[in-house]
PDB file of N, CA and C in Angstrom:
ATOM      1  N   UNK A   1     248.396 -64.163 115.104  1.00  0.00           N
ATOM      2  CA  UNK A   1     247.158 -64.104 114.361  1.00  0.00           C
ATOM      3  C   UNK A   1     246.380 -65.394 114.546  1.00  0.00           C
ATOM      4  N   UNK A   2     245.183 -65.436 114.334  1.00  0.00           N
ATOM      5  CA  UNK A   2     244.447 -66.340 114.506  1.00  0.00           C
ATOM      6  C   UNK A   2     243.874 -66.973 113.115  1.00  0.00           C
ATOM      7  N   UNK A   3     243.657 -68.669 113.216  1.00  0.00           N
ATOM      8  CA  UNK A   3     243.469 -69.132 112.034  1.00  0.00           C
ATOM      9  C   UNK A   3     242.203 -69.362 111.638  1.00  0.00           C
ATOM     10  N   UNK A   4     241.571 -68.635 110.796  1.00  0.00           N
ATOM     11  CA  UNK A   4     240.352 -69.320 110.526  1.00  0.00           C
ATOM     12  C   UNK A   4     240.422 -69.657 108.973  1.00  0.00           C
ATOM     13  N   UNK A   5     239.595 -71.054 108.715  1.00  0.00           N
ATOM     14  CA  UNK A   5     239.481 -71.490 107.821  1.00  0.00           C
ATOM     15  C   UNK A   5     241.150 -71.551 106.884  1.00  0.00           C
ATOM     16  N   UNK A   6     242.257 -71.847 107.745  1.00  0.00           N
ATOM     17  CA  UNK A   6     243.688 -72.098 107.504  1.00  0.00           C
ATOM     18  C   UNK A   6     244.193 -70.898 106.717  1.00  0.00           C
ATOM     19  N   UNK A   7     243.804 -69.255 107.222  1.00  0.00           N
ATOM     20  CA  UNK A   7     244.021 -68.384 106.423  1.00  0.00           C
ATOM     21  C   UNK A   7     244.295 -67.364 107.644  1.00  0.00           C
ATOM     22  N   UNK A   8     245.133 -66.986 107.924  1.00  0.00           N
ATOM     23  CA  UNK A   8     245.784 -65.956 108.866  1.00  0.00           C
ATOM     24  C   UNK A   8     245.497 -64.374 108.659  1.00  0.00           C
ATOM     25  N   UNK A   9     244.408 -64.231 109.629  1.00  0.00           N
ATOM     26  CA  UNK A   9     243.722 -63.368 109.356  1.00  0.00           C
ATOM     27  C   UNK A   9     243.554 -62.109 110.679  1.00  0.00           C
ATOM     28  N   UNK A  10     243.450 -61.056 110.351  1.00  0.00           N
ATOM     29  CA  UNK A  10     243.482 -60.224 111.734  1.00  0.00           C
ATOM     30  C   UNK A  10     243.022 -58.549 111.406  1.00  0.00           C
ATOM     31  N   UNK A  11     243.024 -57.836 111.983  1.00  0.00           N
ATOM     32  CA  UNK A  11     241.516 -56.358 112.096  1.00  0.00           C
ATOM     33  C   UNK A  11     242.394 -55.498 111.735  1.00  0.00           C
ATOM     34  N   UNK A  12     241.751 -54.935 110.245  1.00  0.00           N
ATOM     35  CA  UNK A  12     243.059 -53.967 109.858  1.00  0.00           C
ATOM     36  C   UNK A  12     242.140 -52.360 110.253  1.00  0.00           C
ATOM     37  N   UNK A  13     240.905 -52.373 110.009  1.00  0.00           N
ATOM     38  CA  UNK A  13     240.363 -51.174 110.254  1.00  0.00           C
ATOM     39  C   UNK A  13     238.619 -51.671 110.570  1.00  0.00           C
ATOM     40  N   UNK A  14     238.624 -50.366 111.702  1.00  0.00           N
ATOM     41  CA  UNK A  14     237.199 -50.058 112.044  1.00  0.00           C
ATOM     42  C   UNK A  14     236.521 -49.093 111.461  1.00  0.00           C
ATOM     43  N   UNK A  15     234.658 -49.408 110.944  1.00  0.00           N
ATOM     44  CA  UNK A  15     234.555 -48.067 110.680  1.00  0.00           C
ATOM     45  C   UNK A  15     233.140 -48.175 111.376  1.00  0.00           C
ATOM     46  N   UNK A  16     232.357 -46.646 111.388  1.00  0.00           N
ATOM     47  CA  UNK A  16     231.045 -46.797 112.058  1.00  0.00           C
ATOM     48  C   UNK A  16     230.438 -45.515 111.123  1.00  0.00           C
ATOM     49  N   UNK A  17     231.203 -45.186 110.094  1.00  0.00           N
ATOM     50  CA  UNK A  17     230.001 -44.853 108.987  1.00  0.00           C
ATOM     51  C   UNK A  17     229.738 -44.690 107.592  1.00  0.00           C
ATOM     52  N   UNK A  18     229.912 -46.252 107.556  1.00  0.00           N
ATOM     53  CA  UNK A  18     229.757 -46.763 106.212  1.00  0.00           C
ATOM     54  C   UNK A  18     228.105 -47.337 106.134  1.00  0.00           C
ATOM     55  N   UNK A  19     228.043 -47.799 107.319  1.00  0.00           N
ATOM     56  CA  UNK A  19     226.663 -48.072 107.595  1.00  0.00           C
ATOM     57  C   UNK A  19     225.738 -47.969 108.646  1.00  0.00           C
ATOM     58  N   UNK A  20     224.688 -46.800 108.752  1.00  0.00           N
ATOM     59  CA  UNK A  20     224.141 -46.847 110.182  1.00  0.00           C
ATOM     60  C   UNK A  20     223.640 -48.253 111.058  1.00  0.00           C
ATOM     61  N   UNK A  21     224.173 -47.218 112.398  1.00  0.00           N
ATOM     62  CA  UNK A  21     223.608 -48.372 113.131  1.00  0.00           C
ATOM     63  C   UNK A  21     224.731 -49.356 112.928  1.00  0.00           C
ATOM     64  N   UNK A  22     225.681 -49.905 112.366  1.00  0.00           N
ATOM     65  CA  UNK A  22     226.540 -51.162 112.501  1.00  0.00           C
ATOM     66  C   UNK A  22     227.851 -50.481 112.197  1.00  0.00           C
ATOM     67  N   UNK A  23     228.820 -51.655 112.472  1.00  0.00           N
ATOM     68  CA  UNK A  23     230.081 -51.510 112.688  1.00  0.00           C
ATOM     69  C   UNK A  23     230.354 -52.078 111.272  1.00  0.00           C
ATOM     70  N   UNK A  24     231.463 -51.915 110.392  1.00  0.00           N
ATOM     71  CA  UNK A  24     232.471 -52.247 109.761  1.00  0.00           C
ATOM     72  C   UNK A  24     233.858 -52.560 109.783  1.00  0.00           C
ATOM     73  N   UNK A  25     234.331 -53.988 109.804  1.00  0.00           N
ATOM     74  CA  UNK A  25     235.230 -54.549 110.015  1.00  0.00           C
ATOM     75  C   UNK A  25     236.170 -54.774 108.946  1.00  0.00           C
ATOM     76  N   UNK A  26     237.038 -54.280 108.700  1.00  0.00           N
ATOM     77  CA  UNK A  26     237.794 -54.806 107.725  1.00  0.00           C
ATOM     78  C   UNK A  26     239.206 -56.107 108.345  1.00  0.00           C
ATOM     79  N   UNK A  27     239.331 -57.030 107.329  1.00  0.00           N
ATOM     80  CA  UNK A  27     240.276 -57.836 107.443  1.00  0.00           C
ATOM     81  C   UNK A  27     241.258 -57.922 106.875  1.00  0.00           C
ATOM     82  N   UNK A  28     242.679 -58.243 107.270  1.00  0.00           N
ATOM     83  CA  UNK A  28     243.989 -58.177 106.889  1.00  0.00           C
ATOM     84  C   UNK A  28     243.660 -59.229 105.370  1.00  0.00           C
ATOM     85  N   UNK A  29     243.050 -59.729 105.330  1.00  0.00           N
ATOM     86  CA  UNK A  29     242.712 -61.029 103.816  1.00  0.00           C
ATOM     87  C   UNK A  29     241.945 -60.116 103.030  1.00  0.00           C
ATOM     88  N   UNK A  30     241.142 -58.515 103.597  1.00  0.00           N
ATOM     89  CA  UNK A  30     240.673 -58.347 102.168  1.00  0.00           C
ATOM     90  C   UNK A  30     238.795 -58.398 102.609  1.00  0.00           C
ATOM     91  N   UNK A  31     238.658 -59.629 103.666  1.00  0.00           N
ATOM     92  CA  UNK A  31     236.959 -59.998 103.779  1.00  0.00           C
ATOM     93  C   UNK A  31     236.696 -58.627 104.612  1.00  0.00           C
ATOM     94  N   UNK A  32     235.314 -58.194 105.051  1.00  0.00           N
ATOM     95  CA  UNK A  32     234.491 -57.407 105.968  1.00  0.00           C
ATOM     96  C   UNK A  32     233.473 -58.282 106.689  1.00  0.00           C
ATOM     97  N   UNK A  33     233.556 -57.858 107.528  1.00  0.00           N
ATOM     98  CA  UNK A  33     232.786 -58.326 108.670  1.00  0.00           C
ATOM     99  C   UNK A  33     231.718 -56.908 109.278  1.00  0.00           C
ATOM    100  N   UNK A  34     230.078 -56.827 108.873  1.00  0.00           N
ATOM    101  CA  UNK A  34     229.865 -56.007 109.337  1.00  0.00           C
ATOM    102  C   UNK A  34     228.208 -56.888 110.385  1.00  0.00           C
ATOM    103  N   UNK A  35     228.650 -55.993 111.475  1.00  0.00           N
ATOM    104  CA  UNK A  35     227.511 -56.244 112.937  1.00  0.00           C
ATOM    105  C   UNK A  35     227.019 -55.006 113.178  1.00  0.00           C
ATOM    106  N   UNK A  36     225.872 -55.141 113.634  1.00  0.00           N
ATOM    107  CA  UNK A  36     224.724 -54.381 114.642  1.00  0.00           C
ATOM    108  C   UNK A  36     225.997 -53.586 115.675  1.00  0.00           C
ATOM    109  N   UNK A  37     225.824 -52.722 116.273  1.00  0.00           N
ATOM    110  CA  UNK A  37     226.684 -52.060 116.821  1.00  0.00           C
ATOM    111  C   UNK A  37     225.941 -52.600 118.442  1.00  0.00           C
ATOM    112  N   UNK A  38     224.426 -53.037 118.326  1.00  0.00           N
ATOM    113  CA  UNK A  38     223.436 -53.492 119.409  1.00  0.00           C
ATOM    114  C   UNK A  38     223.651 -54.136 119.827  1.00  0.00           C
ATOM    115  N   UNK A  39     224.865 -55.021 119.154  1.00  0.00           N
ATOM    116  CA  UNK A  39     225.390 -56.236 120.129  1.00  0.00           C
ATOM    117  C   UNK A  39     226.258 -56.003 120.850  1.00  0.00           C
ATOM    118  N   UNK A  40     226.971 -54.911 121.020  1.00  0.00           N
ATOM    119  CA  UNK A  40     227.999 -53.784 121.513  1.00  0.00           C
ATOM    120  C   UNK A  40     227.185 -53.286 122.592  1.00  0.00           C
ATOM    121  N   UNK A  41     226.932 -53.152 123.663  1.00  0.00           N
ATOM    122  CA  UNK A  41     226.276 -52.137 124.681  1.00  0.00           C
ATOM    123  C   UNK A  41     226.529 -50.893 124.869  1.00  0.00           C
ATOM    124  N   UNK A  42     227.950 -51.680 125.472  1.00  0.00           N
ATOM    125  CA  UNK A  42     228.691 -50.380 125.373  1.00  0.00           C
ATOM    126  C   UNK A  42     229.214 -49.756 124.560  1.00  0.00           C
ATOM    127  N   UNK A  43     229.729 -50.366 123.385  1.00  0.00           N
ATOM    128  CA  UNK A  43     230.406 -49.395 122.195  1.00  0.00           C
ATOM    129  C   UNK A  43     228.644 -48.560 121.744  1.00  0.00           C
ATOM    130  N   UNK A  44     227.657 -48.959 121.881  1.00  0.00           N
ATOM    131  CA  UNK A  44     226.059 -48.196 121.642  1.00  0.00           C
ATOM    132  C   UNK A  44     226.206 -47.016 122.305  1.00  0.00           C
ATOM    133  N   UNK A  45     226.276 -47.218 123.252  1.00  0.00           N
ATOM    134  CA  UNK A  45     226.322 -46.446 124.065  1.00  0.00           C
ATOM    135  C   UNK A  45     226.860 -44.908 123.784  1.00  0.00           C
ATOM    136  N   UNK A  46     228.372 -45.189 123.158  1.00  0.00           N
ATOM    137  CA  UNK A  46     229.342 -44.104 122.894  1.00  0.00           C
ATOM    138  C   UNK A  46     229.135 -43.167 121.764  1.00  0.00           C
ATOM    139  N   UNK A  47     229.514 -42.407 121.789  1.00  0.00           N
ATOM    140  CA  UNK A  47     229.341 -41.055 120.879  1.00  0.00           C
ATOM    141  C   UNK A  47     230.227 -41.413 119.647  1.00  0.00           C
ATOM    142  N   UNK A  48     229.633 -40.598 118.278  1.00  0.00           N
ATOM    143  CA  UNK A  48     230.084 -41.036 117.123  1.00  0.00           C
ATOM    144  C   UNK A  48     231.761 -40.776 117.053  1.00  0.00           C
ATOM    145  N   UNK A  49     231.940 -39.359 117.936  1.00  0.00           N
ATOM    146  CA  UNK A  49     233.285 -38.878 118.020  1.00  0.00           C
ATOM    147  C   UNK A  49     234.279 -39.961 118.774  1.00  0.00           C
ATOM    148  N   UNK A  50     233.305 -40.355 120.257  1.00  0.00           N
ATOM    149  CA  UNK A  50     234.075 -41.807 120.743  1.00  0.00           C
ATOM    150  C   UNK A  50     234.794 -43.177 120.151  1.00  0.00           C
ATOM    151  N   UNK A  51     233.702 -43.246 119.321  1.00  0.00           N
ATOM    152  CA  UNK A  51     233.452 -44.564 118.268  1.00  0.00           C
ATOM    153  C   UNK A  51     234.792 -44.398 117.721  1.00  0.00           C
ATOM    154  N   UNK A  52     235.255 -43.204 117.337  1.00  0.00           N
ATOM    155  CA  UNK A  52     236.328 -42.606 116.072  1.00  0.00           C
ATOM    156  C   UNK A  52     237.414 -43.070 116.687  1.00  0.00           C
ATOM    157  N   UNK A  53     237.725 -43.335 117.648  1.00  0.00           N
ATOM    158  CA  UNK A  53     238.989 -43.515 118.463  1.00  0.00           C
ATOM    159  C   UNK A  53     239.409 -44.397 119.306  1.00  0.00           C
ATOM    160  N   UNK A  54     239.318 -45.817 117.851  1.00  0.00           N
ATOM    161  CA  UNK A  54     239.624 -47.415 118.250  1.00  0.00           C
ATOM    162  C   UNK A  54     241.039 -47.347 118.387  1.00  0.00           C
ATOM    163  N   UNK A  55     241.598 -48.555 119.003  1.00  0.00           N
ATOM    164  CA  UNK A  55     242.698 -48.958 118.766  1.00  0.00           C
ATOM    165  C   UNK A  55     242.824 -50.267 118.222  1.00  0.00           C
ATOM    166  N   UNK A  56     243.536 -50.969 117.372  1.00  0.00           N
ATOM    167  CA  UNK A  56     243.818 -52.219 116.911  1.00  0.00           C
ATOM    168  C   UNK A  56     244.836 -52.449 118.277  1.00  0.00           C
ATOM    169  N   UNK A  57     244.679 -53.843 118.904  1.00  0.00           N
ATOM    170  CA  UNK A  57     246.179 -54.249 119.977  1.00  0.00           C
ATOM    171  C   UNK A  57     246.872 -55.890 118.541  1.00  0.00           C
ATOM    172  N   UNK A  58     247.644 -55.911 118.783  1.00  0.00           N
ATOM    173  CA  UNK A  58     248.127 -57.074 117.908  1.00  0.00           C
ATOM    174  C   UNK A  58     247.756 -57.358 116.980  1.00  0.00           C
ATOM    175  N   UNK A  59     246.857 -56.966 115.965  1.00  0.00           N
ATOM    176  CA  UNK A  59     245.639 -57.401 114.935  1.00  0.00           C
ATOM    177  C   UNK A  59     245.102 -58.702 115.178  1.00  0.00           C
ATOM    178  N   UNK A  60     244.640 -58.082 116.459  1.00  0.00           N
ATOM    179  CA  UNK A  60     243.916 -59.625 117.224  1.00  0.00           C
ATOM    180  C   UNK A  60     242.517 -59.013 117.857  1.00  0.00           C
ATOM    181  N   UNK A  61     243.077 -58.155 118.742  1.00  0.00           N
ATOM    182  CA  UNK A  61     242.016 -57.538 119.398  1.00  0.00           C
ATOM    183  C   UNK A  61     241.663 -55.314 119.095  1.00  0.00           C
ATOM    184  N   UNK A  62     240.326 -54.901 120.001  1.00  0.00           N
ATOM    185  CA  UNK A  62     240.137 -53.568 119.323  1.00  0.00           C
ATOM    186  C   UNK A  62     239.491 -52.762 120.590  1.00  0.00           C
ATOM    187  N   UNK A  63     239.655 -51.939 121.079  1.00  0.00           N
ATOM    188  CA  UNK A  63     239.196 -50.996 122.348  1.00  0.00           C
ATOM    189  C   UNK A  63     239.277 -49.945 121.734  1.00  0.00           C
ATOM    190  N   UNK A  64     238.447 -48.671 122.787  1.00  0.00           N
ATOM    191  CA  UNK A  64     238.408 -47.927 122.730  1.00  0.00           C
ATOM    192  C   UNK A  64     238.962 -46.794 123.720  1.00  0.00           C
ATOM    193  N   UNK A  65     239.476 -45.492 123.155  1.00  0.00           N
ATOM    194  CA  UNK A  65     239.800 -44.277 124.548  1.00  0.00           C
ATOM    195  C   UNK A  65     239.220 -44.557 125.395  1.00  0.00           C
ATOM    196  N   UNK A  66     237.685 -44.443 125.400  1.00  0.00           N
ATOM    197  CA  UNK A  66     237.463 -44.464 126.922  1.00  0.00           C
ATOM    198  C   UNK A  66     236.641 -45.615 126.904  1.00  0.00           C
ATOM    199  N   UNK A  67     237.167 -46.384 126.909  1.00  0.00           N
ATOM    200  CA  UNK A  67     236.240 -47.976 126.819  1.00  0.00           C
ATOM    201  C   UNK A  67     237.628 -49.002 127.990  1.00  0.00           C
ATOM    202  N   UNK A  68     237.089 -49.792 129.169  1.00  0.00           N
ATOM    203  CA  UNK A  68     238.451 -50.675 129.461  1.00  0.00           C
ATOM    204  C   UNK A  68     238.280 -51.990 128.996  1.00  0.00           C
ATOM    205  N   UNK A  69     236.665 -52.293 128.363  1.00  0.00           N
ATOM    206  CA  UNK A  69     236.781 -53.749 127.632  1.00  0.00           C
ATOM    207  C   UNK A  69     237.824 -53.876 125.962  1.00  0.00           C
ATOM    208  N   UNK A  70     238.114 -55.140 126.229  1.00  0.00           N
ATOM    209  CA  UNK A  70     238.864 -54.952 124.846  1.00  0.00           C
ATOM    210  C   UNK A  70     238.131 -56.272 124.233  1.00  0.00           C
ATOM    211  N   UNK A  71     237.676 -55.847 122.768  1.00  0.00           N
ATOM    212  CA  UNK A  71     237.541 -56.995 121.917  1.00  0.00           C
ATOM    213  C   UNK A  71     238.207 -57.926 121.374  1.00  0.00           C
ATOM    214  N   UNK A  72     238.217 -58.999 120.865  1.00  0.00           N
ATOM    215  CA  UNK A  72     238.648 -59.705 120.050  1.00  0.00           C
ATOM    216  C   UNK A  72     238.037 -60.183 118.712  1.00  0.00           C
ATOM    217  N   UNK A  73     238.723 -60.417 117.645  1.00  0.00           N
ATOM    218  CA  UNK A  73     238.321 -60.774 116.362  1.00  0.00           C
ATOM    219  C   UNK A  73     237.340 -62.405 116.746  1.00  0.00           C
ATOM    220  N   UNK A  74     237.478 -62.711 117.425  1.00  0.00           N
ATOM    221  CA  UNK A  74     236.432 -64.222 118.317  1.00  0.00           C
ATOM    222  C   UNK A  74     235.345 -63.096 118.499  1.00  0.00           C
ATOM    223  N   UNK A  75     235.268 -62.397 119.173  1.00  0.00           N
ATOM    224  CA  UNK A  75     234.075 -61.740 119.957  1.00  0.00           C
ATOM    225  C   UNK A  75     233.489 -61.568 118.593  1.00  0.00           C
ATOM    226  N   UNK A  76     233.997 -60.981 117.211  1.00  0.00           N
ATOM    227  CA  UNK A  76     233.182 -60.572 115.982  1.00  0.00           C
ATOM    228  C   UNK A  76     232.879 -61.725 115.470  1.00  0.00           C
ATOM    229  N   UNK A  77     233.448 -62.340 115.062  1.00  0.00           N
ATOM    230  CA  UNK A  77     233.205 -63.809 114.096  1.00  0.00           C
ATOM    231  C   UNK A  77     231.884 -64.438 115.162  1.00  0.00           C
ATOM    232  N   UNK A  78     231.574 -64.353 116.684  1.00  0.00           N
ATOM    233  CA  UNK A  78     230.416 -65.097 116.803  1.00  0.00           C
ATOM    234  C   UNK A  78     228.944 -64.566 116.510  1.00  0.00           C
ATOM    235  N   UNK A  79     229.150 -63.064 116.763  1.00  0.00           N
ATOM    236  CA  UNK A  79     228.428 -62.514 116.077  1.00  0.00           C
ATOM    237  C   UNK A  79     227.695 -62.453 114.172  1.00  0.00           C
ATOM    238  N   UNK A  80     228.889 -62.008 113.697  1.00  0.00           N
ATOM    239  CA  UNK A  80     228.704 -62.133 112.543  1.00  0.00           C
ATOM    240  C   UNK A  80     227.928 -63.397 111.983  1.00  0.00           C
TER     241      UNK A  80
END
């Protein structure tokens, strides 16, 4: 897990409709992290049914079925 602010923290769930248009991040601590999905190209790109079918890898990083980029909880926090 990765440390931010000395609190060990990592991606317990994705969602994409809690709020249009952006992503919802939930964190193993409890916080949310929510972004523009626009900063995503490619996750924009994908169909709502696509969207549905993240994977968490380590509660570090997050891809998709048919996606071969994989995110990281870095890639959200610079955003956010």
């Amino acid at each position: 897990m990765c440390k931010l602010e000395n609190v060990k923290v990592g991606i317990r769930d994705l969602n994409f409709t809690a709020h249009r248009g952006k992503m919802l991040v939930r964190l193993t601590d409890g916080r949310e992290i929510i972004v523009p999905v626009s900063f995503f190209p490619d996750i924009k790109q994908m169909s709502v049914k696509e969207r549905n079918r993240w994977m968490i890898l380590d509660d570090q990083y997050f891809t998709f079925e048919n996606l071969t980029r994989v995110y990281s909880l870095l890639d959200l926090m610079r955003v956010a």
